[in-house]
C-alpha atoms as a PDB file:
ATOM      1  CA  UNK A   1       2.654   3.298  -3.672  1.00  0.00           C
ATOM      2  CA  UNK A   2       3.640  -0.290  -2.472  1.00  0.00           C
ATOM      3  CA  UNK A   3       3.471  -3.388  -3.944  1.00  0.00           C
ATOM      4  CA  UNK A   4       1.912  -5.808  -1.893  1.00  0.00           C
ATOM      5  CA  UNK A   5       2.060  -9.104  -4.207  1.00  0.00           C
ATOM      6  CA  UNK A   6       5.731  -8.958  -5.365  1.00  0.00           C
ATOM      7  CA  UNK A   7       6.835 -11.155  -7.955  1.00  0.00           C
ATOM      8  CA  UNK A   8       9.144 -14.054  -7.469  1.00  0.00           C
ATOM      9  CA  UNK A   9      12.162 -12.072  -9.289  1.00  0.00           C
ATOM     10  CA  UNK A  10      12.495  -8.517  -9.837  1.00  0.00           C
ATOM     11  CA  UNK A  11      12.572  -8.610 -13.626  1.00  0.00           C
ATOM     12  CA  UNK A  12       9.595 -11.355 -13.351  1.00  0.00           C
ATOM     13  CA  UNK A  13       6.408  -9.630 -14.648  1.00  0.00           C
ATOM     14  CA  UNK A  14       3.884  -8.174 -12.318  1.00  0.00           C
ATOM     15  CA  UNK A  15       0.978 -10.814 -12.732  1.00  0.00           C
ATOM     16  CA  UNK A  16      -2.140 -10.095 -10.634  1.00  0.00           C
ATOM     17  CA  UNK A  17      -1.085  -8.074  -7.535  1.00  0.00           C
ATOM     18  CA  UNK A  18      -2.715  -5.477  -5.067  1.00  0.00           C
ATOM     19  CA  UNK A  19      -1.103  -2.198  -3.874  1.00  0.00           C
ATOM     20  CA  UNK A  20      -1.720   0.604  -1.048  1.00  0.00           C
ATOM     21  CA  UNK A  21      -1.647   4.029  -1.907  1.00  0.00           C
ATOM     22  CA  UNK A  22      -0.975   7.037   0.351  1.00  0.00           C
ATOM     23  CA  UNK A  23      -2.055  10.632  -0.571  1.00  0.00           C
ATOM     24  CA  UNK A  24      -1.126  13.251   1.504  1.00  0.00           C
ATOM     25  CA  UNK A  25      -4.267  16.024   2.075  1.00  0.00           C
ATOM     26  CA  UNK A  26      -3.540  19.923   2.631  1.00  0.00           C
ATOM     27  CA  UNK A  27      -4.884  19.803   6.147  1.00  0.00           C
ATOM     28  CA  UNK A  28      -2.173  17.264   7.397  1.00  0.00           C
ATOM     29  CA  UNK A  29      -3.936  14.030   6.778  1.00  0.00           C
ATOM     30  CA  UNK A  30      -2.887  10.782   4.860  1.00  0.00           C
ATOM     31  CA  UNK A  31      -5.696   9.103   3.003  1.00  0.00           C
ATOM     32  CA  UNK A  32      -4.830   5.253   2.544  1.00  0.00           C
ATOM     33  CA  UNK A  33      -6.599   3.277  -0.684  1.00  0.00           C
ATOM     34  CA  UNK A  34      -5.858  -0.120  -2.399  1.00  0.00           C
ATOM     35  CA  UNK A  35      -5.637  -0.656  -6.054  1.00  0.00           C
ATOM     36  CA  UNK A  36      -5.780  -3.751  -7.952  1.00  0.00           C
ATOM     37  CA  UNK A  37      -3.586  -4.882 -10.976  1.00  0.00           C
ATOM     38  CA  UNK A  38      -4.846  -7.476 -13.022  1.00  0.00           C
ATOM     39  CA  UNK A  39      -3.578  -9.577 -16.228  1.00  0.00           C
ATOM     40  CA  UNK A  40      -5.695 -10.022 -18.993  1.00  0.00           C
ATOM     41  CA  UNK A  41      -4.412 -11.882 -22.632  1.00  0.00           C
ATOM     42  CA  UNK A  42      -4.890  -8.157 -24.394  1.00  0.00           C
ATOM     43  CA  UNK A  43      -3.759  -5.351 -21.774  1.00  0.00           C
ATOM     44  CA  UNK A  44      -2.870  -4.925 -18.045  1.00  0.00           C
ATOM     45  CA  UNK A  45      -5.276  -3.497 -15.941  1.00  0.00           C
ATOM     46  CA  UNK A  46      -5.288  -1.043 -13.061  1.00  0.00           C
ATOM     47  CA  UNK A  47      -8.496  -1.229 -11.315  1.00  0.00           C
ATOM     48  CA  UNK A  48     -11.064  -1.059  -7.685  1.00  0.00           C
ATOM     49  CA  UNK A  49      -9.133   1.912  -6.126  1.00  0.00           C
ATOM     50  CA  UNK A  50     -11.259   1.946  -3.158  1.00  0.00           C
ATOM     51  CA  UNK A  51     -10.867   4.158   0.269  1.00  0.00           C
ATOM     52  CA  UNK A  52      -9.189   2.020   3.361  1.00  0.00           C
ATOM     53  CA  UNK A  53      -8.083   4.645   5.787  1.00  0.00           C
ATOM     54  CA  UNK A  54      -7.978   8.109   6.418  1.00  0.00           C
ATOM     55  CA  UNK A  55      -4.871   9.410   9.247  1.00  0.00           C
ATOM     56  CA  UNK A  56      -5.839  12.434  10.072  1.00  0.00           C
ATOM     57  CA  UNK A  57      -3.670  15.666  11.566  1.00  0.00           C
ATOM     58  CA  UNK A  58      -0.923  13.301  11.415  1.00  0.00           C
ATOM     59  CA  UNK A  59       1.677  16.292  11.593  1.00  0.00           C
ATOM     60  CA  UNK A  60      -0.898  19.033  13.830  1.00  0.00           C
ATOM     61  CA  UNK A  61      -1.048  22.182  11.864  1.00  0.00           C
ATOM     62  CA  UNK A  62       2.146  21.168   9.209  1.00  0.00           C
ATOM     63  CA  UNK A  63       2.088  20.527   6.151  1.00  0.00           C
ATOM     64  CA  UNK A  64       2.917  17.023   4.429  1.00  0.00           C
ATOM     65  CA  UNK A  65       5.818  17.241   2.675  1.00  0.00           C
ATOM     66  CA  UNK A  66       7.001  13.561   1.787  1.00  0.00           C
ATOM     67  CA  UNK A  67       5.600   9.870   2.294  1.00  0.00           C
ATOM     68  CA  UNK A  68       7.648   6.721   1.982  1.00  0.00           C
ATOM     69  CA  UNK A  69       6.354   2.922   2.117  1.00  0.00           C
ATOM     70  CA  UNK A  70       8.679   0.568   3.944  1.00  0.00           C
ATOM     71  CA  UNK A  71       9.170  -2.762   1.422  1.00  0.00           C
ATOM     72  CA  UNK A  72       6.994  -5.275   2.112  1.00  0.00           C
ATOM     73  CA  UNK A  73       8.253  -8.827   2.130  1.00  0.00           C
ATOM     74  CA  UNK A  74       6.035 -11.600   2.015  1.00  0.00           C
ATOM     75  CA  UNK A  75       6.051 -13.878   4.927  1.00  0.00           C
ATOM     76  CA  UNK A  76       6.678 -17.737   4.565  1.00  0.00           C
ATOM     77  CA  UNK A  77       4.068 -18.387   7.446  1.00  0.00           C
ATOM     78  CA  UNK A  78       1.219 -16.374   8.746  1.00  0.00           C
ATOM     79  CA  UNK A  79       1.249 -16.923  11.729  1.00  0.00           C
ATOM     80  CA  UNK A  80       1.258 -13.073  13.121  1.00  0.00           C
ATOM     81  CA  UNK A  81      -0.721 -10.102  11.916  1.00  0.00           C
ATOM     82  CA  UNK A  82       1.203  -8.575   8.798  1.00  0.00           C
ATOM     83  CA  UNK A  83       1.961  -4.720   8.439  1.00  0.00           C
ATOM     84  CA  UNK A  84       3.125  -2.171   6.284  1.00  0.00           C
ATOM     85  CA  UNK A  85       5.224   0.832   7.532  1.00  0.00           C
ATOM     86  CA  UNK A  86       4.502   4.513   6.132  1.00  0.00           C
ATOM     87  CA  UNK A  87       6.698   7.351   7.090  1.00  0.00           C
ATOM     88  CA  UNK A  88       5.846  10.722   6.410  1.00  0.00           C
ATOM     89  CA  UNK A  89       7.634  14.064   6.961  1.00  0.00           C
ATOM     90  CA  UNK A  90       6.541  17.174   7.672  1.00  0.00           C
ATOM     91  CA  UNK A  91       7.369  21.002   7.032  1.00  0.00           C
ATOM     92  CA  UNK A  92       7.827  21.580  10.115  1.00  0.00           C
ATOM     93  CA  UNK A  93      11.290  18.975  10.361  1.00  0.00           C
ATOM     94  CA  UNK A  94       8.923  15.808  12.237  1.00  0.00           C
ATOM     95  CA  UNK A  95       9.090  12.575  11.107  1.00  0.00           C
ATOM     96  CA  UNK A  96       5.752  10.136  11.742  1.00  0.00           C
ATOM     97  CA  UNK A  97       6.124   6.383  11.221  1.00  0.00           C
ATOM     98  CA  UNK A  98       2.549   4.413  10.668  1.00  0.00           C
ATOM     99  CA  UNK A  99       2.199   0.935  11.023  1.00  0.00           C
ATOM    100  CA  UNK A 100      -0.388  -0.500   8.501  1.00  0.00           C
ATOM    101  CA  UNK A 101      -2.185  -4.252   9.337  1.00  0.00           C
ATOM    102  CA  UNK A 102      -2.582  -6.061   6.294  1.00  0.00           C
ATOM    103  CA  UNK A 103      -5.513  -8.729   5.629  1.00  0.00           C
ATOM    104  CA  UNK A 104      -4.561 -11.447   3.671  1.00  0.00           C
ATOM    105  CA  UNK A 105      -5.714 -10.939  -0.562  1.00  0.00           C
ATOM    106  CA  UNK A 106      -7.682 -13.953  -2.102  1.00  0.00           C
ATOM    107  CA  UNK A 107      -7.678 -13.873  -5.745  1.00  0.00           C
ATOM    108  CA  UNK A 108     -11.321 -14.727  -6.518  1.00  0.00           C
ATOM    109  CA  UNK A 109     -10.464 -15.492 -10.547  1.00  0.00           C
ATOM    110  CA  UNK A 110      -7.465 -17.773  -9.551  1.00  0.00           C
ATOM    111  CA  UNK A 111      -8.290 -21.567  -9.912  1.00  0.00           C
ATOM    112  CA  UNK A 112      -8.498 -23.349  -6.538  1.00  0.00           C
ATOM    113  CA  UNK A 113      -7.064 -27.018  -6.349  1.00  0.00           C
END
């Protein structure tokens, strides 16, 4: 799990963010989702985990044994396309690095000026 909308400090609370998620399958695939985090005044909540991607045989006939988000640090321009990194490892001692484009998150509820 990443963080995608990281707070301004690291002991600043969460606030409304979005995250990826990677789940590694028996058959050697990675299945990518998002999840959202949102604030309300009573609770936090964790919601819309929704399917993005699906890598499949990312390791051929090995098994997945570890996955690993790089940190992602927001840009102060977008100019370029923005990605993620996953690494995963393998039981069979390979190593796969996956680049992951990211689309920019609009936060519907948040008042526009």
């Amino acid at each position: 799990v990443t963080n995608l909308s990281l707070p301004a400090s690291p002991t600043a609370p969460v606030g409304n963010a979005q995250f990826a998620v990677a789940v590694a399958g028996n058959d050697s695939s990675i299945s990518l989702y998002t999840l959202e985090h949102q604030v309300s005044p009573a609770l936090n909540l964790l919601l819309n985990l929704y399917p993005f991607y699906t890598l499949k045989n990312v390791h051929g006939n090995d098994n997945v044994s570890g996955l690993a988000f790089s940190t992602f640090i927001t840009p102060k321009t977008h100019i370029r396309a923005q990605y993620v990194r996953l690494a995963s490892t393998s039981l069979g001692k390979t190593v796969a690095i996956q680049s992951i484009p990211l689309k920019k998150f609009v936060d519907v509820q948040a008042p526009r000026n």
